[in-house]
C-alpha atoms as a PDB file:
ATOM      1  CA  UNK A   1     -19.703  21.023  27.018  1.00  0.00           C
ATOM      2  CA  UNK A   2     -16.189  21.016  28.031  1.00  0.00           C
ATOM      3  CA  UNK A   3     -16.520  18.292  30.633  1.00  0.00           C
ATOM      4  CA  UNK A   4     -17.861  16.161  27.737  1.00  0.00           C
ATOM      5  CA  UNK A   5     -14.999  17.500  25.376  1.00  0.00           C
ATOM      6  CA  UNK A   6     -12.382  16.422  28.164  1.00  0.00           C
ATOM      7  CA  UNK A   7     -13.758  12.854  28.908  1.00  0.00           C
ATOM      8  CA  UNK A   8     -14.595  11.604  25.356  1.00  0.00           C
ATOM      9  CA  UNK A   9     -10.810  12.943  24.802  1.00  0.00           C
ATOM     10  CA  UNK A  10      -9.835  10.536  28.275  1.00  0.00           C
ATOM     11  CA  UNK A  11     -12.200   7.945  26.963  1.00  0.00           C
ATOM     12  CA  UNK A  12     -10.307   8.184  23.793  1.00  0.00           C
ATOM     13  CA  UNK A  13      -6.932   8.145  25.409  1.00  0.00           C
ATOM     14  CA  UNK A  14      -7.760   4.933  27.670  1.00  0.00           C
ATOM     15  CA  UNK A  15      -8.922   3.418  24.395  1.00  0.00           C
ATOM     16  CA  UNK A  16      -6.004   3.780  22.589  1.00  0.00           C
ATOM     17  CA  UNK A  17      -3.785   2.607  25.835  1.00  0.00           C
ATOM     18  CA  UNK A  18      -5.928  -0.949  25.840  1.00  0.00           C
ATOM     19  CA  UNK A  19      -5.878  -1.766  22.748  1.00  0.00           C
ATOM     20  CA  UNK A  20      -2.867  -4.133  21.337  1.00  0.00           C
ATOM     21  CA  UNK A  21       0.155  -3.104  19.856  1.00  0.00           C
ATOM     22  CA  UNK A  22       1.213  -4.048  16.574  1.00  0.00           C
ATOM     23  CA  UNK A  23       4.616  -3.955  15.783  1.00  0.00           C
ATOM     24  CA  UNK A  24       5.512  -3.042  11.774  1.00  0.00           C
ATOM     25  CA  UNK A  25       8.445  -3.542   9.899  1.00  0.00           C
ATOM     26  CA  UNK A  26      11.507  -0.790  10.515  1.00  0.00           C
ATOM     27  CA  UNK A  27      14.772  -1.402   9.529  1.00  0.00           C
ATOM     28  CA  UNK A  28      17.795  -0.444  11.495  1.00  0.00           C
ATOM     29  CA  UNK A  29      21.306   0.583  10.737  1.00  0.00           C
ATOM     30  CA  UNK A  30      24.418  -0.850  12.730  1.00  0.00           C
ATOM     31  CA  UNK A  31      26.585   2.413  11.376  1.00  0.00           C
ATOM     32  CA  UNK A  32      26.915   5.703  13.531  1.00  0.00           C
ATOM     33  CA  UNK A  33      25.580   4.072  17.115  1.00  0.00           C
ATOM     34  CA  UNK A  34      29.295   4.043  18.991  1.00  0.00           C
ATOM     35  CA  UNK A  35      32.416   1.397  19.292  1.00  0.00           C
ATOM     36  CA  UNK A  36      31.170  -1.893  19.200  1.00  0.00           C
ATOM     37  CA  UNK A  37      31.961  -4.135  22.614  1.00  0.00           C
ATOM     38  CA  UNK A  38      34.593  -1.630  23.771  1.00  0.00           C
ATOM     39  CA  UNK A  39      36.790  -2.364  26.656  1.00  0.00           C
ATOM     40  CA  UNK A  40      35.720  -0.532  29.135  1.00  0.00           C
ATOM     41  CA  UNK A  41      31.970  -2.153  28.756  1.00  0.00           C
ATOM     42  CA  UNK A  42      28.911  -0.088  28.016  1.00  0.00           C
ATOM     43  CA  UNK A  43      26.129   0.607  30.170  1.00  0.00           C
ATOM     44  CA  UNK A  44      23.180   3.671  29.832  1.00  0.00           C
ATOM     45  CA  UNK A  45      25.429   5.687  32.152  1.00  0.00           C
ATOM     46  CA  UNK A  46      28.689   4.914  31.091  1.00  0.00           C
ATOM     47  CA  UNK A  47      30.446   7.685  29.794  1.00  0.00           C
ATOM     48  CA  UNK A  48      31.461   6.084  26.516  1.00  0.00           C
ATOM     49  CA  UNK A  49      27.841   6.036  25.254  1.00  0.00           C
ATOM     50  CA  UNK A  50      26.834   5.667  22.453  1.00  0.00           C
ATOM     51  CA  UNK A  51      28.131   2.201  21.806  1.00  0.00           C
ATOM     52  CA  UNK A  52      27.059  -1.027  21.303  1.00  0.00           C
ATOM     53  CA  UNK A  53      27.140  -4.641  22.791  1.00  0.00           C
ATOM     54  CA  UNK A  54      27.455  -7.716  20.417  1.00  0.00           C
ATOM     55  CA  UNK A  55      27.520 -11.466  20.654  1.00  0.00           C
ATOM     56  CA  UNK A  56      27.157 -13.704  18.842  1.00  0.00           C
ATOM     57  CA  UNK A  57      25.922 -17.210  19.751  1.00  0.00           C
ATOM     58  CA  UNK A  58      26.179 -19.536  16.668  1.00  0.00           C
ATOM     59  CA  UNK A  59      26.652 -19.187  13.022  1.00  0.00           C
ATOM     60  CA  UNK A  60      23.946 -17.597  11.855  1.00  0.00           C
ATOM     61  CA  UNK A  61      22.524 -16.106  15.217  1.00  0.00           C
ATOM     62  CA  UNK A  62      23.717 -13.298  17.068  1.00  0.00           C
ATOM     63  CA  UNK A  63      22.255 -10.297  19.724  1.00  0.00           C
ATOM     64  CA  UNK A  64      22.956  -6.859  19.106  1.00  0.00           C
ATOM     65  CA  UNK A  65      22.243  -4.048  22.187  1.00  0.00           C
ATOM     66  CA  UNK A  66      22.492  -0.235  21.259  1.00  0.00           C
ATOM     67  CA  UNK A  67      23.055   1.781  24.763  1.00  0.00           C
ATOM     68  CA  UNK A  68      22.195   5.157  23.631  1.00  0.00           C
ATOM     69  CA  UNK A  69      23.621   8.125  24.457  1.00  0.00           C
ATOM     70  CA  UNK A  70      22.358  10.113  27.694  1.00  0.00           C
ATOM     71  CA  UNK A  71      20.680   6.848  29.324  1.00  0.00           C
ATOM     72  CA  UNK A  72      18.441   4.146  28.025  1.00  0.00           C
ATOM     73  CA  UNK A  73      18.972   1.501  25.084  1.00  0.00           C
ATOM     74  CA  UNK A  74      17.762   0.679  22.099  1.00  0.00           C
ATOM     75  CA  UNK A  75      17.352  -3.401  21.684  1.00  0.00           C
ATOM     76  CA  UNK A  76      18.670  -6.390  23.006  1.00  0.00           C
ATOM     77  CA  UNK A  77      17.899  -7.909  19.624  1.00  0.00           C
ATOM     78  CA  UNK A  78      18.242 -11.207  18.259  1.00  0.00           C
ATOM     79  CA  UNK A  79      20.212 -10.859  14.772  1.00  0.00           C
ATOM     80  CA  UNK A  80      19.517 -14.256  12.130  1.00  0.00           C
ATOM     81  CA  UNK A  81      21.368 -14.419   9.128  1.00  0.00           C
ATOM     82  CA  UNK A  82      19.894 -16.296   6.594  1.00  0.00           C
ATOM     83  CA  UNK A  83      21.005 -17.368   2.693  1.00  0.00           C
ATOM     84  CA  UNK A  84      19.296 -14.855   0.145  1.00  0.00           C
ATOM     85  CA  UNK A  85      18.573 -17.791  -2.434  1.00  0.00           C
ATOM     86  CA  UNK A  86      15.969 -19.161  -0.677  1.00  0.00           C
ATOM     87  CA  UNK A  87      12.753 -17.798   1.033  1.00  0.00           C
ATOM     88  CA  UNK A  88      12.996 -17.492   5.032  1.00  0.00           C
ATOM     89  CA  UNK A  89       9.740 -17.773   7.672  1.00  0.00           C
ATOM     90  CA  UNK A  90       9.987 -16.371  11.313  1.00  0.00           C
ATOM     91  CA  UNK A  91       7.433 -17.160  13.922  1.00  0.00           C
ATOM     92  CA  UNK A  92       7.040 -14.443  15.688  1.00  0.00           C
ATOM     93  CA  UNK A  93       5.338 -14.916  20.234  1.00  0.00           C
ATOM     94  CA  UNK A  94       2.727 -11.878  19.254  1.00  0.00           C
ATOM     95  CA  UNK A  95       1.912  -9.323  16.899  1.00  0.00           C
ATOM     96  CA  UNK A  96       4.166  -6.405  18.811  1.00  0.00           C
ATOM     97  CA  UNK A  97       7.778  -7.840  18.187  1.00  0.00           C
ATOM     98  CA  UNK A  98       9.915  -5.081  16.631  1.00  0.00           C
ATOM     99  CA  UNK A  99      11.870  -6.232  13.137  1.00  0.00           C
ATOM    100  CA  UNK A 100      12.964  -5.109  10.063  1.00  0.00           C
ATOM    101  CA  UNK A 101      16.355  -5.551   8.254  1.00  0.00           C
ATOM    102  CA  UNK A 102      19.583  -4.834  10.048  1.00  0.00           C
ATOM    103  CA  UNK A 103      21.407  -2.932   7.646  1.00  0.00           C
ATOM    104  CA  UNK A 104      25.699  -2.485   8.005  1.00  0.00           C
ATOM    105  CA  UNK A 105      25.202   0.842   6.533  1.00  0.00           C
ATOM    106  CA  UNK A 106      27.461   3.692   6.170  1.00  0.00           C
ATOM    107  CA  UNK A 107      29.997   2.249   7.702  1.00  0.00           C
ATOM    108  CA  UNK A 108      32.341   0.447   5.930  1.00  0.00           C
ATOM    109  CA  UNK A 109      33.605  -1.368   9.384  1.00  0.00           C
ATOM    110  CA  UNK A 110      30.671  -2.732  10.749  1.00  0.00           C
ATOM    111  CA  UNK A 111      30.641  -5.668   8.442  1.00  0.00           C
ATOM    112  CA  UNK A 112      33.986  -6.702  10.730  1.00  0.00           C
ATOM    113  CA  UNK A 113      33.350  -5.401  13.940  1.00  0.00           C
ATOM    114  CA  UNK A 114      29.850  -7.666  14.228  1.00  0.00           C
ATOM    115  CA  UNK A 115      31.409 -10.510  12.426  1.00  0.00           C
ATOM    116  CA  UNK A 116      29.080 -10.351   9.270  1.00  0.00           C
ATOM    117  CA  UNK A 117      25.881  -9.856  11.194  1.00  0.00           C
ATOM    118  CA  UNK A 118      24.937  -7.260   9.341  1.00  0.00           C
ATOM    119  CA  UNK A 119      23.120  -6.732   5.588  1.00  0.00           C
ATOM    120  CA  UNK A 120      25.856  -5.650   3.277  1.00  0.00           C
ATOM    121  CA  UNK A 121      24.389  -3.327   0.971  1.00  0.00           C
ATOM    122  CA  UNK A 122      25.102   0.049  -0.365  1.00  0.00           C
ATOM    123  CA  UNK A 123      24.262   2.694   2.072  1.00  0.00           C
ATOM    124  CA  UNK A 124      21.836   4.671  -0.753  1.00  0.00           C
ATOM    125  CA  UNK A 125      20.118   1.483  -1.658  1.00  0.00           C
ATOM    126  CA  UNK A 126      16.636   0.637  -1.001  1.00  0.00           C
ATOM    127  CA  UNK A 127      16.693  -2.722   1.022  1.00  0.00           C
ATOM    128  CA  UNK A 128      13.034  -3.654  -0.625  1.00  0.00           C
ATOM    129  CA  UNK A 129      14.581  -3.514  -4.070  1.00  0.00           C
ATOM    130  CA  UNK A 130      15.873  -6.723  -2.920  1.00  0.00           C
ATOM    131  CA  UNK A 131      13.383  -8.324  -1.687  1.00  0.00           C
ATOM    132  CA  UNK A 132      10.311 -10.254  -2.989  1.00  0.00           C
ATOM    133  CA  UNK A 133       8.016 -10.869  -0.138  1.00  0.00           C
ATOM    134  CA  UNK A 134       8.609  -7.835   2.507  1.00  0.00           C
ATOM    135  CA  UNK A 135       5.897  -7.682   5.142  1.00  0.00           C
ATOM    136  CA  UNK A 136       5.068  -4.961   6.650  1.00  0.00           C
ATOM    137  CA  UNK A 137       3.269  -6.645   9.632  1.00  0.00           C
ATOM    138  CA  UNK A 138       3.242 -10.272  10.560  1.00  0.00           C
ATOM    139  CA  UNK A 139      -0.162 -12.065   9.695  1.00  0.00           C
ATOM    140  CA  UNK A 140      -3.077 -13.572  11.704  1.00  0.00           C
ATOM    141  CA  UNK A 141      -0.407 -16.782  12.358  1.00  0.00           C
ATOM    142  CA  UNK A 142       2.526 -14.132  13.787  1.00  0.00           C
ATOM    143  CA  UNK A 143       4.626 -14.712  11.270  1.00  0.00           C
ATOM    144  CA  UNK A 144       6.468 -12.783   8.583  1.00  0.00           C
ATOM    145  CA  UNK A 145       7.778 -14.740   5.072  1.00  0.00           C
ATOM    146  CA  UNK A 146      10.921 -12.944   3.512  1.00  0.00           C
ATOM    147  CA  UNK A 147      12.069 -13.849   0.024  1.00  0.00           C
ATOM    148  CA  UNK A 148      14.331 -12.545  -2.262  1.00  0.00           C
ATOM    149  CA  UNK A 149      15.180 -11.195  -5.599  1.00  0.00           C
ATOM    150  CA  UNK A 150      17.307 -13.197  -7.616  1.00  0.00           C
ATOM    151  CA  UNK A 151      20.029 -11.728  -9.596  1.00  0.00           C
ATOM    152  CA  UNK A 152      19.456  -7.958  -8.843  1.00  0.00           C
ATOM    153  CA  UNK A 153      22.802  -6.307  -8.574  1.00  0.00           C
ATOM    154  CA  UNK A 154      24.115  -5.741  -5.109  1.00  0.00           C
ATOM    155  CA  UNK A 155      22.045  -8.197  -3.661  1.00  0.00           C
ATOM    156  CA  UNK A 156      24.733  -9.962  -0.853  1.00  0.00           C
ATOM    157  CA  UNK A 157      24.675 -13.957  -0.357  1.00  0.00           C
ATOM    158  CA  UNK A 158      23.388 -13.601   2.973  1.00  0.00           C
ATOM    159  CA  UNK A 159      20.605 -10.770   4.845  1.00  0.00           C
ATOM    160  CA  UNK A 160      20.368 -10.321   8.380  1.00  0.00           C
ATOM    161  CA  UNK A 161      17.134  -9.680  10.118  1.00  0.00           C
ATOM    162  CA  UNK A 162      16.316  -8.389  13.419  1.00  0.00           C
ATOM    163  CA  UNK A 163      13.722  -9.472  15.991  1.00  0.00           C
ATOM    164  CA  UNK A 164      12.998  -8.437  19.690  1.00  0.00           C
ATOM    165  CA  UNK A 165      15.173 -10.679  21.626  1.00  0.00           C
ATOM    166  CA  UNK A 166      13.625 -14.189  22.446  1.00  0.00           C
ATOM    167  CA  UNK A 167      10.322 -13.164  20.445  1.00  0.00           C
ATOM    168  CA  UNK A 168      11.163 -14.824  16.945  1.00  0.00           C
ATOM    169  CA  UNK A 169      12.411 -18.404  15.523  1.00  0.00           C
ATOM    170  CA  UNK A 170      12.857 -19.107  12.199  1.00  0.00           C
ATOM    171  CA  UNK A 171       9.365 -21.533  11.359  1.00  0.00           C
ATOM    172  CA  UNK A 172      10.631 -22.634   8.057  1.00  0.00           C
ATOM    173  CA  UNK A 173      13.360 -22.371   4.964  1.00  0.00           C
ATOM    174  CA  UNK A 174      12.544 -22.902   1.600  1.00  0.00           C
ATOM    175  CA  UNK A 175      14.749 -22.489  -1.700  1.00  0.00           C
ATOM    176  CA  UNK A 176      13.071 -21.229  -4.395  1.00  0.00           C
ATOM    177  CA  UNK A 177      11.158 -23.692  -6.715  1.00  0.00           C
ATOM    178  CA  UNK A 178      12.169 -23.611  -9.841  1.00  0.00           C
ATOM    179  CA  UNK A 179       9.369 -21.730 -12.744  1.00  0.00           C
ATOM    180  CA  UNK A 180       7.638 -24.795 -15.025  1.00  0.00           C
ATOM    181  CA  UNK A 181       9.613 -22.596 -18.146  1.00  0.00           C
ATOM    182  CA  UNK A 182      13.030 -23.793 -16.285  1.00  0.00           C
ATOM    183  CA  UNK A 183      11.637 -27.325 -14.927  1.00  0.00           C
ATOM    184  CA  UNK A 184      10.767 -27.739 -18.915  1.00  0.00           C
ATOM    185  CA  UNK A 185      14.337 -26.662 -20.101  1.00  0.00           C
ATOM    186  CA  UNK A 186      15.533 -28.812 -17.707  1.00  0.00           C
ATOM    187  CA  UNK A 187      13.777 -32.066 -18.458  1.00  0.00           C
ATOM    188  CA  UNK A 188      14.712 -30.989 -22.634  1.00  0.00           C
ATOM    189  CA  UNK A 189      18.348 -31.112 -22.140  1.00  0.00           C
ATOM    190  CA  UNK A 190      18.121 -34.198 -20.103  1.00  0.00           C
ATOM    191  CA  UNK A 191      16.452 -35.764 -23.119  1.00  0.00           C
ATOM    192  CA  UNK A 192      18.943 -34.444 -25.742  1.00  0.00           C
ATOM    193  CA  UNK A 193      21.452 -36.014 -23.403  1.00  0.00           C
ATOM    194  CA  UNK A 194      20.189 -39.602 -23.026  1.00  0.00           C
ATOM    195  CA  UNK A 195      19.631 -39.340 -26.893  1.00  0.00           C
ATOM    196  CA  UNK A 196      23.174 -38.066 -27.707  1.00  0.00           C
ATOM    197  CA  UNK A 197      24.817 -41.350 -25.220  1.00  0.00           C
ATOM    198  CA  UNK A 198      22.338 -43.803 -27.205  1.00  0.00           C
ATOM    199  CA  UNK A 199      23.818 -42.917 -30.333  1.00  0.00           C
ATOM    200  CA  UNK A 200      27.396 -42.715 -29.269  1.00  0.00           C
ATOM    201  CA  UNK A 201      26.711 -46.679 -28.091  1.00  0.00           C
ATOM    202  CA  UNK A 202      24.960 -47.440 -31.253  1.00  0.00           C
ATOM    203  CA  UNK A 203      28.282 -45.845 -33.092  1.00  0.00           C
ATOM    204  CA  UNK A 204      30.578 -47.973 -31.136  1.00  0.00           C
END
């Protein structure tokens, strides 16, 4: 009976080791890990761990590397800052790439020290108040679709995500379209307009 016991537990084991990963949705915090790019370098041994490497390779990409204290790292990342009035599509290379939000939280330097790559919201806020479309896991295409909450207070003019480096692109932008009730406002004034320069040619 035990012998059974013991290899449906190995069976069980092996099982779980085979089948794929899937990565879900975890958001990170740039606050609290260590100096960011300090001058003597950081490495898993170095004895300035924690502390963290950053660069940043265009305007709205950047890589972030956590080198933890004690040995081992956390990351490389890729960091993409994107505009919070529009919706935002990554494609991810599988279903195990690691992402979330990169949040500056608590503190107040970070914003500075990684040159805006970071989601500047209050510390105690919940980043999924902000957020309209906030996937959990990407779907049967590897992809995850962000959007955003217009007009909720706090909400910053850009949001920073986080990928596993070289395992995410962005597939696709889109603002917004506008509801039928504002298209239909829209088209009214544009009337009431044409209307109101008619007359004032009629008058003259």
């Amino acid at each position: 009976m035990k012998a059974l016991l013991r290899f449906t537990f190995l069976l069980a084991s092996a099982a779980i080791l085979v089948l794929p990963v899937s990565a879900q949705r975890l958001d990170k915090k740039a606050s609290g890990l260590g100096q960011v790019n300090p001058t003597t370098g950081c490495s898993a041994g170095s004895s300035n761990t924690p502390c963290v490497v950053f660069a940043q390779s265009s305007t709205t990409q950047g890589q972030w590397t956590n080198f933890l204290f004690g040995g081992g790292q956390d990351g490389p990342y890729d960091l993409f800052t994107v505009p919070t009035t529009q919706d935002v599509t990554f494609q991810l290379t599988g279903s195990n790439v690691a992402f979330g939000s990169f949040l500056c939280g608590f503190d107040t330097t970070m914003i500075t020290q990684l040159g805006g790559f970071c989601t500047n919201i209050a510390d105690t806020a919940d980043p999924a108040t902000f957020l309209s479309l906030d996937p959990l896991l990407p779907d049967g295409s590897n992809q995850v679709t962000f959007g955003f909450n217009p007009g909720t207070t706090g909400l910053p003019a850009d949001w920073v995500f986080y990928f596993t480096a070289g395992d995410a692109s962005i597939a696709q932008s889109t603002v917004a379209t506008p509801e039928p009730a504002t298209l239909t406002l829209l088209a009214g004034g544009l009337f009431v307009l044409g209307n109101f320069k008619r007359r004032l040619r009629r008058q003259n």
